[in-house]
Every structure is written in structure tokens, then in C-alpha cells.
Protein backbone atom coordinates (compact mmCIF):
# COMPACT_ATOMS: atom_id res chain seq x y z
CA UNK A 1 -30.99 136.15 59.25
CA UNK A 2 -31.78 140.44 59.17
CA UNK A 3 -31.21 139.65 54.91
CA UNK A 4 -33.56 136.70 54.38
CA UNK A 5 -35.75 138.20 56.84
CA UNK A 6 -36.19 142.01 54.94
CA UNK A 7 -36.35 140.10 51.59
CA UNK A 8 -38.89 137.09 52.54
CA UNK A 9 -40.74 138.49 56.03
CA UNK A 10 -43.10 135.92 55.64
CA UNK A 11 -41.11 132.80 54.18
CA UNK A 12 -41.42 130.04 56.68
CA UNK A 13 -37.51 128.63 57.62
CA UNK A 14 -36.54 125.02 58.59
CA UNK A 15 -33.40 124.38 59.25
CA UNK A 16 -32.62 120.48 58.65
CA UNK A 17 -29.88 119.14 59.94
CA UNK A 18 -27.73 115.80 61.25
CA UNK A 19 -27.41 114.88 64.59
CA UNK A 20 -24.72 116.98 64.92
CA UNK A 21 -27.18 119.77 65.02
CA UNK A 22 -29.53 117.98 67.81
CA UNK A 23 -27.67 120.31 70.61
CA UNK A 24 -29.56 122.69 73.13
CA UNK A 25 -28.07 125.19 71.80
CA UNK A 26 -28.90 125.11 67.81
CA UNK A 27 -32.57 123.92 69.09
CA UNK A 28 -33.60 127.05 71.61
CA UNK A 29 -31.54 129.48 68.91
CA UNK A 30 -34.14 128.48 65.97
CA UNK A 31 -37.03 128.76 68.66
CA UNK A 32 -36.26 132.15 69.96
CA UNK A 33 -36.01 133.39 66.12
CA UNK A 34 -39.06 131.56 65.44
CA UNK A 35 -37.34 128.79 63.42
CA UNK A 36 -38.42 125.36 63.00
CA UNK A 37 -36.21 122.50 62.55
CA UNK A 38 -36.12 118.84 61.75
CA UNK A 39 -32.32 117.31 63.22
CA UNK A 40 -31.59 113.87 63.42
CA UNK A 41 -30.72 112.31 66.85
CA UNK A 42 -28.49 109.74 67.81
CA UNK A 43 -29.29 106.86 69.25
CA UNK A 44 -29.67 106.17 72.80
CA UNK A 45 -30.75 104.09 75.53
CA UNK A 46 -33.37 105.80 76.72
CA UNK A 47 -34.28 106.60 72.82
CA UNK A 48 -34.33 102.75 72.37
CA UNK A 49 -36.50 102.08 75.13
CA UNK A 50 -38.91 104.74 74.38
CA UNK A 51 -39.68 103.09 71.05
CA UNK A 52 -39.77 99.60 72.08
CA UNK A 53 -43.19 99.04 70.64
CA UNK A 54 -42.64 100.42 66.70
CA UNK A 55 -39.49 98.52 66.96
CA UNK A 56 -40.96 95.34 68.27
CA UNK A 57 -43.80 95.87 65.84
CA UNK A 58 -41.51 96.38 62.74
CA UNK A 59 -39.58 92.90 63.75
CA UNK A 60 -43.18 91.01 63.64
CA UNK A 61 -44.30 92.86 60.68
CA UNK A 62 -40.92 91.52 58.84
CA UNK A 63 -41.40 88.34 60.00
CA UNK A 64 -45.39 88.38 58.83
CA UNK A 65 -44.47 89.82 55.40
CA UNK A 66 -41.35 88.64 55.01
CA UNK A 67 -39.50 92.14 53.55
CA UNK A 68 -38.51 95.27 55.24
CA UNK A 69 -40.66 96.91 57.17
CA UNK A 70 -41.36 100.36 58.65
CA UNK A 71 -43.26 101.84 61.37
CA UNK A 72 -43.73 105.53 62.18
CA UNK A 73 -44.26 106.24 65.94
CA UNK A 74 -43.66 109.36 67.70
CA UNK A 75 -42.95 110.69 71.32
CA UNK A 76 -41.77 113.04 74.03
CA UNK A 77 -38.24 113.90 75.31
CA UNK A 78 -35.87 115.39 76.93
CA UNK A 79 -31.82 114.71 76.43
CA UNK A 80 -31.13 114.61 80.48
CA UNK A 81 -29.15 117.61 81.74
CA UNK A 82 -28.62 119.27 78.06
CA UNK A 83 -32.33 119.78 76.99
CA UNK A 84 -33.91 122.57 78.38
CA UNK A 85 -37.33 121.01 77.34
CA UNK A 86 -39.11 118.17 76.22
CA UNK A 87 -38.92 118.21 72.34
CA UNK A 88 -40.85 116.00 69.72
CA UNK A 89 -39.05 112.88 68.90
CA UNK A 90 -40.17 110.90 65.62
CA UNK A 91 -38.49 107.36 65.38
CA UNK A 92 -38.60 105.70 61.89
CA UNK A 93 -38.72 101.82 63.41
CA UNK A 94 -37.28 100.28 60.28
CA UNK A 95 -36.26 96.48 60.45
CA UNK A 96 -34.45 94.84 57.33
CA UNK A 97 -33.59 91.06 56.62
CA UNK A 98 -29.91 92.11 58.72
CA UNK A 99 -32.13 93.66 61.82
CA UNK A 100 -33.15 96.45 63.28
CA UNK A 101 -32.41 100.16 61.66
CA UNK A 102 -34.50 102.83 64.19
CA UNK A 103 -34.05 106.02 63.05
CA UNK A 104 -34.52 109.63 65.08
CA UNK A 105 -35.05 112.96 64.76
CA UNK A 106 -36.32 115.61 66.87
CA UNK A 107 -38.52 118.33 65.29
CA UNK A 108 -40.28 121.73 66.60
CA UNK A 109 -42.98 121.22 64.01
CA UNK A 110 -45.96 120.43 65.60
CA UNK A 111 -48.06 116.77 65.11
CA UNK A 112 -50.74 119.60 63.39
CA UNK A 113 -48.32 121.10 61.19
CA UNK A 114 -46.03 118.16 59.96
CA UNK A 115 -47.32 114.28 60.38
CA UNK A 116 -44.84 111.79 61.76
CA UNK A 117 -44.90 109.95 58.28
CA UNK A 118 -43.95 113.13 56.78
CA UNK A 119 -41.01 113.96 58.84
């Protein structure tokens, strides 16, 4: 980090990574070396429930249209008893012809600096 750091002092870093990544402590590492990231997060329960609506609203927008469809919805959370904090969640509600595909991923970008779409 000291290398990229005395060559690019003002490059902006985000780490990207799979849900592999999405632990406590990868997540409060980048944000105590000012760090952003973007990891994708396995689904849950709780992750399911808390995007209920884009999901339900991707099914009906499938069945209106007739193809795949995608909605972009976003939230807060916190992994229960690993998370030190709630953390920006962005779920990708995707449903296909086969059913439902939700995707995760939880960011440190802010709404203002990175859209939902975007992420």
C-alpha cells in the first residue's frame, strides 16, 4: 500500500471483490486506509427479505413484458454478529424465464458518489 501510495498519493483505490471478500475484516481494513470497495454478498435470508419488493417487482415486470427483467434497489445492513456496522447493500433483482436471479453486493461508496445502477 506505502508503494502505490508514494507513487499515486492521490489515485482513488477500489478494491472489487467476490463474496469471499464480504468479511468484517477485509471491509473495516479498506475503511481505516481509506479504501473503498464494491464485494459481492451471498445470499441470505434476511438479504432475501430485505429485497422483497425489487424482487417481487422484477417477477411482474417479466410477466408484463414477457423477457428478463431487472430492477436496481438498494438498502441498509448489517451481517448479525460479524458486521461491525451497517454497510450499503445494492441488490440487482434480476428475474429470467427460469426465475428469480437477485444479486448482492455491499459497497462503501456512497449513493452520492456511485448510483445503485452503476454498481
Amino acid at each position: 500500500m506505502e508503494q502505490i501510495r508514494s507513487s499515486w498519493p492521490k489515485a482513488k483505490i477500489i478494491v472489487r471483490g467476490d463474496s469471499g471478500f464480504s468479511r468484517e475484516n477485509s471491509m473495516s481494513w479498506c475503511e481505516a486506509n481509506g479504501i473503498d470497495f464494491v464485494l459481492g454478498l451471498a445470499k441470505n435470508s434476511r438479504l432475501l427479505a430485505m429485497s422483497l419488493r425489487a424482487r417481487r417487482q422484477a417477477q411482474i415486470d417479466l410477466l408484463d413484458a414477457g423477457e428478463a427483467s431487472r430492477v436496481i434497489d438498494e438498502f441498509s445492513y448489517q451481517a448479525p454478529e460479524s458486521w461491525s456496522t451497517e454497510r450499503r447493500v445494492v441488490v440487482k433483482a434480476e428475474h429470467l424465464s427460469k426465475g428469480a436471479n437477485p444479486h448482492f453486493v455491499v459497497t462503501s461508496l456512497s449513493a452520492a458518489q456511485t448510483d445503485a445502477s452503476t454498481l
